[in-house]
PDB file of N, CA and C in Angstrom:
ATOM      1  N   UNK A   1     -43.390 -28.636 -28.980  1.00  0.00           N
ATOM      2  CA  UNK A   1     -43.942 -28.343 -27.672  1.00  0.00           C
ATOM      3  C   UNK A   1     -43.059 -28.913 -26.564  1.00  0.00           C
ATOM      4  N   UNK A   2     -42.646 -29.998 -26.786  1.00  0.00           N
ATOM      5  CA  UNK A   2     -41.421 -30.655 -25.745  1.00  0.00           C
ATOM      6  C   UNK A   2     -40.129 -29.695 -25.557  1.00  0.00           C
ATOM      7  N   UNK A   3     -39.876 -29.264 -26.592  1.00  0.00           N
ATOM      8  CA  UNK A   3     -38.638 -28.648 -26.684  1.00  0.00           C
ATOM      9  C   UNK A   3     -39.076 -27.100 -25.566  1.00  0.00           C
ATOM     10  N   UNK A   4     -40.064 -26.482 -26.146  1.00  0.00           N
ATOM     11  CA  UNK A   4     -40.308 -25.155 -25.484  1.00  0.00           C
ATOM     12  C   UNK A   4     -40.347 -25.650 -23.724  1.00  0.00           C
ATOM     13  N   UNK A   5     -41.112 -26.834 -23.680  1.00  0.00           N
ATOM     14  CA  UNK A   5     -41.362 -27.290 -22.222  1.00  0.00           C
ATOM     15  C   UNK A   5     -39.453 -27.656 -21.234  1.00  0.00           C
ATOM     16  N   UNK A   6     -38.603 -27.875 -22.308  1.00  0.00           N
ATOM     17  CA  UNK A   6     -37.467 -28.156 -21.500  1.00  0.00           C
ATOM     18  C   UNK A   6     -36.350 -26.868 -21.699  1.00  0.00           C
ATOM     19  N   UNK A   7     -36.976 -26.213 -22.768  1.00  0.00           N
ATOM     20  CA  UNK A   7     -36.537 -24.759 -22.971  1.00  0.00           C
ATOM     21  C   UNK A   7     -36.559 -24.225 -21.674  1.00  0.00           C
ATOM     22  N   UNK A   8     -37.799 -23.579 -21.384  1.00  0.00           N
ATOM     23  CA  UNK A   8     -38.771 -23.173 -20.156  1.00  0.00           C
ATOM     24  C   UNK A   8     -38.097 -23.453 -18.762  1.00  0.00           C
ATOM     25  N   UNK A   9     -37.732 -24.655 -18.878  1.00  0.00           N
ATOM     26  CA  UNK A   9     -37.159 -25.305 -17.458  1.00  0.00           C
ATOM     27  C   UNK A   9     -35.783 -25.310 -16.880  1.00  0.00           C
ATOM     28  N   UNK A  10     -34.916 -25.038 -18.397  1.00  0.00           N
ATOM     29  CA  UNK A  10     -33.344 -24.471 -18.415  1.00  0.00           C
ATOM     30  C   UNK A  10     -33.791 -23.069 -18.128  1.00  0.00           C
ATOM     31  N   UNK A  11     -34.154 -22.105 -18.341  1.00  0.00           N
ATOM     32  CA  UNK A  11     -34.459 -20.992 -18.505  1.00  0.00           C
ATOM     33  C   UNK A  11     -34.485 -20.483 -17.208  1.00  0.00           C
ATOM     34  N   UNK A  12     -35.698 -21.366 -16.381  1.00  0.00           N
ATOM     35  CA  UNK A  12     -35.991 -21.138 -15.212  1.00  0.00           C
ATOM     36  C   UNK A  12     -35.136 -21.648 -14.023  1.00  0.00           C
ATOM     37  N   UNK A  13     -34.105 -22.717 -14.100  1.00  0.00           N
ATOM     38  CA  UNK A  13     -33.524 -23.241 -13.504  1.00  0.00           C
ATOM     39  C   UNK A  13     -32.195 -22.524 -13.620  1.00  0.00           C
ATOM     40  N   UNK A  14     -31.393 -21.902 -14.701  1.00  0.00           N
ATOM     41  CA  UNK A  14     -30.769 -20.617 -14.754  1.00  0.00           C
ATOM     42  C   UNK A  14     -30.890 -19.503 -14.307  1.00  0.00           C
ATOM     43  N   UNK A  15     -32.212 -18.871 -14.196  1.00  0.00           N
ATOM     44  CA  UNK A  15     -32.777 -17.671 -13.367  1.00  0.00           C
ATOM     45  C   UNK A  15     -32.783 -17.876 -11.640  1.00  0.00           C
ATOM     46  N   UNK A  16     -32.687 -18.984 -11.775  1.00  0.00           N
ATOM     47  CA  UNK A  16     -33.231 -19.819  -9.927  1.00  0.00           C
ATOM     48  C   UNK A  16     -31.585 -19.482  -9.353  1.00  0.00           C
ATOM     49  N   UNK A  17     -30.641 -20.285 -10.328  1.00  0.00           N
ATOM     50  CA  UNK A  17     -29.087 -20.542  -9.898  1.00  0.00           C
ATOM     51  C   UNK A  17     -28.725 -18.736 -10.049  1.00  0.00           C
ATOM     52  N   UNK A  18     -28.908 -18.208 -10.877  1.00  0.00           N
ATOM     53  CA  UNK A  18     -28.359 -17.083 -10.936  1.00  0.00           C
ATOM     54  C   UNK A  18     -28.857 -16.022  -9.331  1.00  0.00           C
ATOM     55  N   UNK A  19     -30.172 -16.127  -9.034  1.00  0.00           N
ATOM     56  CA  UNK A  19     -30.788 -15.692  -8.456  1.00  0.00           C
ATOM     57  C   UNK A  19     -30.168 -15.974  -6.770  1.00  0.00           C
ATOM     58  N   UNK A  20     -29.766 -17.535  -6.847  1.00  0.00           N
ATOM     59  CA  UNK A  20     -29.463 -18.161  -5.131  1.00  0.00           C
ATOM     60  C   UNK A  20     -28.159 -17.142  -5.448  1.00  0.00           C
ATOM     61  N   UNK A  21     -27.018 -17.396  -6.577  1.00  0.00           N
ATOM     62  CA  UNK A  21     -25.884 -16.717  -6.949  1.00  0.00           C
ATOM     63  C   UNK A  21     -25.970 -15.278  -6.422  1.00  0.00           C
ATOM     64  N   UNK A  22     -26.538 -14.458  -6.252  1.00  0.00           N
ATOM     65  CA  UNK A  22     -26.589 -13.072  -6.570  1.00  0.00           C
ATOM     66  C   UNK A  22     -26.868 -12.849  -4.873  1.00  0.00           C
ATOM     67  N   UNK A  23     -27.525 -13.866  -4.462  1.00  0.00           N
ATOM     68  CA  UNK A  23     -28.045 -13.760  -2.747  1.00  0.00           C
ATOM     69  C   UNK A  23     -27.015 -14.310  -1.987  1.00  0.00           C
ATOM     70  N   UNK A  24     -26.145 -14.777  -2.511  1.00  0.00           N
ATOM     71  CA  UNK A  24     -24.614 -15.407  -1.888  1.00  0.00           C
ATOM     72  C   UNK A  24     -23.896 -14.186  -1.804  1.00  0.00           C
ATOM     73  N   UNK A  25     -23.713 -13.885  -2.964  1.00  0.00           N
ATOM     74  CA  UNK A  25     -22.630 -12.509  -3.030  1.00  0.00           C
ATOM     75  C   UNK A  25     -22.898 -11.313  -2.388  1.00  0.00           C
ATOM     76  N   UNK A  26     -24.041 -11.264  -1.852  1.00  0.00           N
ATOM     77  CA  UNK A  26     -24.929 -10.091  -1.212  1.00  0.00           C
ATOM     78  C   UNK A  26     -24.754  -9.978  -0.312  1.00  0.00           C
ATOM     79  N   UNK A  27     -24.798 -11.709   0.320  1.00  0.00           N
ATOM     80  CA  UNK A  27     -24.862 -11.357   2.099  1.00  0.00           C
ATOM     81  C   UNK A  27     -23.375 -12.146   2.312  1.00  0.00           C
ATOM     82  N   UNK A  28     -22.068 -11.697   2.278  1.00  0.00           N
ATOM     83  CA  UNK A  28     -21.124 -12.220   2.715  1.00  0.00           C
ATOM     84  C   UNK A  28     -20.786 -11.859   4.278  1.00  0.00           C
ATOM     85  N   UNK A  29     -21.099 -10.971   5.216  1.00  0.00           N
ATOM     86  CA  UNK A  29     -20.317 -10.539   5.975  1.00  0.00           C
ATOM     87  C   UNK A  29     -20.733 -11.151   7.311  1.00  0.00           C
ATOM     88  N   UNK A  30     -20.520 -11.593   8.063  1.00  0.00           N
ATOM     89  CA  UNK A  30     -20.389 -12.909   9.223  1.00  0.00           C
ATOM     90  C   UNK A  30     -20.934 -12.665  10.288  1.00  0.00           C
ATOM     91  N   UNK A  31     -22.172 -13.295  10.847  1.00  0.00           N
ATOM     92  CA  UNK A  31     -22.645 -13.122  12.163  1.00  0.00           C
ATOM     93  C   UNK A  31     -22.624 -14.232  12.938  1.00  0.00           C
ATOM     94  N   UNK A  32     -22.596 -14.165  13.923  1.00  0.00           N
ATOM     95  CA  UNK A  32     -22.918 -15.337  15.045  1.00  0.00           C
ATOM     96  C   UNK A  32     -24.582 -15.189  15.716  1.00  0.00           C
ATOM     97  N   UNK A  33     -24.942 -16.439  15.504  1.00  0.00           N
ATOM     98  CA  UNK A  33     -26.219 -16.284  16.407  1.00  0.00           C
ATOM     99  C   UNK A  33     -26.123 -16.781  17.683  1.00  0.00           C
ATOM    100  N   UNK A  34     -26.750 -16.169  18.606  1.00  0.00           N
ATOM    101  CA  UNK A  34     -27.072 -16.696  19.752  1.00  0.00           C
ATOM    102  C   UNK A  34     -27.943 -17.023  20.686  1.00  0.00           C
ATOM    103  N   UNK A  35     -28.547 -18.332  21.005  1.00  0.00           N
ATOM    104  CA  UNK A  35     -30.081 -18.556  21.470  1.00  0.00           C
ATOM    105  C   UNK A  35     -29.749 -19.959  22.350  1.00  0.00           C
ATOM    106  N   UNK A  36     -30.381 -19.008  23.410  1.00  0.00           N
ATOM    107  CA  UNK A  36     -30.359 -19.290  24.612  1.00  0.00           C
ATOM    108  C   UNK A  36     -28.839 -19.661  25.536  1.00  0.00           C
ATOM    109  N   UNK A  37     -28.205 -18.964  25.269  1.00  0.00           N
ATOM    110  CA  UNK A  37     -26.835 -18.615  25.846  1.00  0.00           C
ATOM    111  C   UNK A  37     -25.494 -19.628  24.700  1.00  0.00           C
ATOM    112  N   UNK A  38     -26.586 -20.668  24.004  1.00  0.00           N
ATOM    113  CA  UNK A  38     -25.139 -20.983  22.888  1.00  0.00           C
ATOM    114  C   UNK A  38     -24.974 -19.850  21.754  1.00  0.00           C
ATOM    115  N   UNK A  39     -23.984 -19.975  21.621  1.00  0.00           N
ATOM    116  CA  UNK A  39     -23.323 -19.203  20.513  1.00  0.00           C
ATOM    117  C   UNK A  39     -22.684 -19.624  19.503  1.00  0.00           C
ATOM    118  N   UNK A  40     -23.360 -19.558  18.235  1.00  0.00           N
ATOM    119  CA  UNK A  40     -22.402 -20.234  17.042  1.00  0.00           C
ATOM    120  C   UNK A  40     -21.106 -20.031  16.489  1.00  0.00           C
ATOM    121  N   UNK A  41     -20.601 -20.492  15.708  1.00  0.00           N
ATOM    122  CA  UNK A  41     -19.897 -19.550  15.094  1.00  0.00           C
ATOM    123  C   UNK A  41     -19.929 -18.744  14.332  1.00  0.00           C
ATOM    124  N   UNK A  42     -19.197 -17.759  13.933  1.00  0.00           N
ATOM    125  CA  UNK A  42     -19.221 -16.873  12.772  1.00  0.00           C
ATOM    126  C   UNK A  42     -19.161 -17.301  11.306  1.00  0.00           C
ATOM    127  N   UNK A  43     -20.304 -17.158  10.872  1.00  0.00           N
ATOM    128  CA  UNK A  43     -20.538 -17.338   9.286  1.00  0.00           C
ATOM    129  C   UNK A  43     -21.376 -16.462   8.617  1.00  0.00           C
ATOM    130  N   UNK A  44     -21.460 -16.724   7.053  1.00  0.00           N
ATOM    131  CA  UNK A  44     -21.764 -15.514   6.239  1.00  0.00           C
ATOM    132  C   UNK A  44     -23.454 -15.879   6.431  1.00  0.00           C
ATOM    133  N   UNK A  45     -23.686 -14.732   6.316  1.00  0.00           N
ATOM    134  CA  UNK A  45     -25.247 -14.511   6.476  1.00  0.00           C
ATOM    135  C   UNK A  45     -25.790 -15.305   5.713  1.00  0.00           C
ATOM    136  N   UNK A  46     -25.681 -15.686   4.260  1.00  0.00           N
ATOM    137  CA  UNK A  46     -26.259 -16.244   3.767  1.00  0.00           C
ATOM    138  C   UNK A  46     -25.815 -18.023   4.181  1.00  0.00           C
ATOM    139  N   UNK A  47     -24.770 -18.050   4.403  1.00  0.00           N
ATOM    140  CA  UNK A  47     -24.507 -19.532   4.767  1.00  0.00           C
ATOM    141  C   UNK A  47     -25.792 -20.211   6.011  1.00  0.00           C
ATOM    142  N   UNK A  48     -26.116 -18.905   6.916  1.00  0.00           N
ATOM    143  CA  UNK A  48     -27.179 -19.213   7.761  1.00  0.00           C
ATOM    144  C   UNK A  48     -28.427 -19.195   7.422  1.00  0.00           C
ATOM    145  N   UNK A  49     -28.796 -18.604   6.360  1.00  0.00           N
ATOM    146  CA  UNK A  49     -29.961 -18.474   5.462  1.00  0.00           C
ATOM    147  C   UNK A  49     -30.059 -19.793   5.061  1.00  0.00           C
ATOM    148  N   UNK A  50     -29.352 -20.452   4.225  1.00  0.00           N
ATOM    149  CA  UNK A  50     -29.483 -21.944   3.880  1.00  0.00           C
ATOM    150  C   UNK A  50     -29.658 -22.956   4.355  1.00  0.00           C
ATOM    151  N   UNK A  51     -28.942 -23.266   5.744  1.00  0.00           N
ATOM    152  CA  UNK A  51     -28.850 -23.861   6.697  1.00  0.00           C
ATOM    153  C   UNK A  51     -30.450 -24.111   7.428  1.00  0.00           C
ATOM    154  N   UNK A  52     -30.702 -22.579   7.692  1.00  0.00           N
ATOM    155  CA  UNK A  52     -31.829 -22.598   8.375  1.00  0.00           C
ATOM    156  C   UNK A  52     -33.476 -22.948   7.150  1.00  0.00           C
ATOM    157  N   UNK A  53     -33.127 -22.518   5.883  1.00  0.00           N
ATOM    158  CA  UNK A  53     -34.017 -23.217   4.813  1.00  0.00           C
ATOM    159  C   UNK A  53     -33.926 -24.768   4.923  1.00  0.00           C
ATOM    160  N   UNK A  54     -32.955 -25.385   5.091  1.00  0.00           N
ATOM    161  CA  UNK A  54     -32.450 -26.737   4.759  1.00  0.00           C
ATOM    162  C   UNK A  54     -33.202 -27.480   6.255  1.00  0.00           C
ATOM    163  N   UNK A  55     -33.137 -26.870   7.131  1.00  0.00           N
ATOM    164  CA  UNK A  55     -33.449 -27.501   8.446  1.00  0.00           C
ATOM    165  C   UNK A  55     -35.377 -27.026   8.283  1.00  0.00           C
ATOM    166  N   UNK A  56     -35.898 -25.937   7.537  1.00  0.00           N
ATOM    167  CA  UNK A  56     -37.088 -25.974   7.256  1.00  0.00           C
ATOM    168  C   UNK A  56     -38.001 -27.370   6.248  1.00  0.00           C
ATOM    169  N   UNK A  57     -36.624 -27.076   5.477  1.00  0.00           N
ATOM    170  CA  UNK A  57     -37.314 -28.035   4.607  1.00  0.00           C
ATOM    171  C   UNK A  57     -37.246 -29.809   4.645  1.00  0.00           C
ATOM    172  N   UNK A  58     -36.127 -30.035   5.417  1.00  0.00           N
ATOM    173  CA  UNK A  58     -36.776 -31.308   6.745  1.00  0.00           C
ATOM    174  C   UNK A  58     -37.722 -31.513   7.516  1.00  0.00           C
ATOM    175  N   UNK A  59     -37.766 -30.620   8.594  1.00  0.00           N
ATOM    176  CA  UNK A  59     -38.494 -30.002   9.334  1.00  0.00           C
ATOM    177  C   UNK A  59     -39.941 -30.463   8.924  1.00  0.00           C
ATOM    178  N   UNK A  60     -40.493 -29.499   8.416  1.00  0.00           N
ATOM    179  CA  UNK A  60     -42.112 -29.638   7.490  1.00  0.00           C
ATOM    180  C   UNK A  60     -42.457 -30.473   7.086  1.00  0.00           C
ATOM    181  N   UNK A  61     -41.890 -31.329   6.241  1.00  0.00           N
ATOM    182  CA  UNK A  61     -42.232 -32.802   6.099  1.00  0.00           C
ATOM    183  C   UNK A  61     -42.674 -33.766   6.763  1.00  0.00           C
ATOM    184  N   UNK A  62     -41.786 -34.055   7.364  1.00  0.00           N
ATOM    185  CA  UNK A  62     -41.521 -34.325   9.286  1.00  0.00           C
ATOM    186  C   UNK A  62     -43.463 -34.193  10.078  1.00  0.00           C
ATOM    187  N   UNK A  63     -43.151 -32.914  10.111  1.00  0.00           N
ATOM    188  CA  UNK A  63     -44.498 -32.415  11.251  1.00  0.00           C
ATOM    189  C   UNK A  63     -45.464 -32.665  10.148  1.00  0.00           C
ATOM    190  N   UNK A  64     -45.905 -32.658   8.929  1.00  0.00           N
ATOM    191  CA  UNK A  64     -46.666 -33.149   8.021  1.00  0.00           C
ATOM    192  C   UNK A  64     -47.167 -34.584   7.978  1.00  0.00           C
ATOM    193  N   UNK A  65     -46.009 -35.698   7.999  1.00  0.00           N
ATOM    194  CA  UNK A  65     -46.637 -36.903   8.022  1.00  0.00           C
ATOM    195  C   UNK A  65     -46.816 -37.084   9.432  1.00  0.00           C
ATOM    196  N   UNK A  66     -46.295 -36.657  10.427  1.00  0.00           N
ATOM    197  CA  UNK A  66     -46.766 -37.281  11.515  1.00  0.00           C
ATOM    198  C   UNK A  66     -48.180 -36.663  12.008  1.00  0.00           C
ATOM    199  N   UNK A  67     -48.735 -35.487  11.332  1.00  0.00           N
ATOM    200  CA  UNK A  67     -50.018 -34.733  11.707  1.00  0.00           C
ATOM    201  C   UNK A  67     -50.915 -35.931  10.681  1.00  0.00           C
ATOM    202  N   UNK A  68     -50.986 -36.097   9.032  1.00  0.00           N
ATOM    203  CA  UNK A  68     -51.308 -37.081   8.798  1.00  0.00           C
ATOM    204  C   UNK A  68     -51.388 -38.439   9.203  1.00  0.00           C
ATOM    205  N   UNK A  69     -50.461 -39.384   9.892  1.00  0.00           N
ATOM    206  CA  UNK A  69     -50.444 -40.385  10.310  1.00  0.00           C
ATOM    207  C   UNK A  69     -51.466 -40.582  11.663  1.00  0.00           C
ATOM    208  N   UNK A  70     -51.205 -39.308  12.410  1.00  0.00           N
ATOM    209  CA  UNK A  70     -52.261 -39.594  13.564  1.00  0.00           C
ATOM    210  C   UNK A  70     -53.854 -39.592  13.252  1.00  0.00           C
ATOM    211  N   UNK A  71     -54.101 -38.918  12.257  1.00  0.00           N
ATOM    212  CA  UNK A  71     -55.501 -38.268  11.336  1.00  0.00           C
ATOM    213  C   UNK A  71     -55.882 -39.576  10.813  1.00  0.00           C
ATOM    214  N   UNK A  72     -54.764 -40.601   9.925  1.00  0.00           N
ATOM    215  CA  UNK A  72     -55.602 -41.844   9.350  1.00  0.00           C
ATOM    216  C   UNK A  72     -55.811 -42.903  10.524  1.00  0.00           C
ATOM    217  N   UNK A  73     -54.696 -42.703  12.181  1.00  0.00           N
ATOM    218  CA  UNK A  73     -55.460 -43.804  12.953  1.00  0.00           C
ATOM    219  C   UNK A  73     -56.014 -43.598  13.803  1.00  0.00           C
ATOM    220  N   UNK A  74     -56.500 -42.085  13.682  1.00  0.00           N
ATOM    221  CA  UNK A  74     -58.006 -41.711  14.294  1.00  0.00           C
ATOM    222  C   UNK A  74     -59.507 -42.193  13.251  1.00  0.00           C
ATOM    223  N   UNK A  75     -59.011 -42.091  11.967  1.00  0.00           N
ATOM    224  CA  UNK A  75     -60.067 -42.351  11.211  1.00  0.00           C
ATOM    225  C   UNK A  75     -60.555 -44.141  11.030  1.00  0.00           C
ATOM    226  N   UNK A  76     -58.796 -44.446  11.724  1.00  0.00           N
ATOM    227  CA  UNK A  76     -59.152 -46.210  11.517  1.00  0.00           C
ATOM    228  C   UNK A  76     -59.913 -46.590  12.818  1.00  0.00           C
ATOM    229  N   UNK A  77     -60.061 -45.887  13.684  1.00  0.00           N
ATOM    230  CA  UNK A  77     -60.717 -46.223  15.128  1.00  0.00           C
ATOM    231  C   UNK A  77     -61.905 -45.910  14.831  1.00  0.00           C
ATOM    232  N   UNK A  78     -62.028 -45.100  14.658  1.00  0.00           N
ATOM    233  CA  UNK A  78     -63.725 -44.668  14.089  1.00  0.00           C
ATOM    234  C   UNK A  78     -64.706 -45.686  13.434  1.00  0.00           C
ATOM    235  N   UNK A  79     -63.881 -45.701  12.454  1.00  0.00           N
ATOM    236  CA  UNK A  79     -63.724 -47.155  11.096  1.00  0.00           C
ATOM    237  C   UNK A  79     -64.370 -48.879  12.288  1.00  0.00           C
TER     238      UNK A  79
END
């Protein structure tokens, strides 16, 4: 049962890499964004795809504990 469980997880972690792999090669061809009059530079679509996942997935955490943190010292005032 261990074995199938780390089977399972190569398996899936191969499908994951192959999968980011296949979304790299897809979107190669170079845009610039521009918001609010800056302008980036030119990079591959997917390089901005990541970037902007990577800054999500900071991001959320972030606005998560600080929505929690205010919630437990409202509950400690109460308290």
């Amino acid at each position: 049962m261990r074995n199938l469980k780390r089977v399972s997880l190569a398996v899936f972690l191969l499908m994951l890499a192959l999968a980011i792999l296949v979304f790299i090669l897809e979107n190669q061809q170079s845009v610039a964004l521009q918001y609010l009059g800056w302008a980036g530079p030119r990079l591959p679509m997917s390089a901005i795809a990541l970037i902007a996942l990577l800054i999500g997935m900071l991001i959320g955490p972030c606005i998560s504990w600080l929505l929690g943190r205010s919630s437990r010292i409202r509950r400690k005032n109460l308290a």
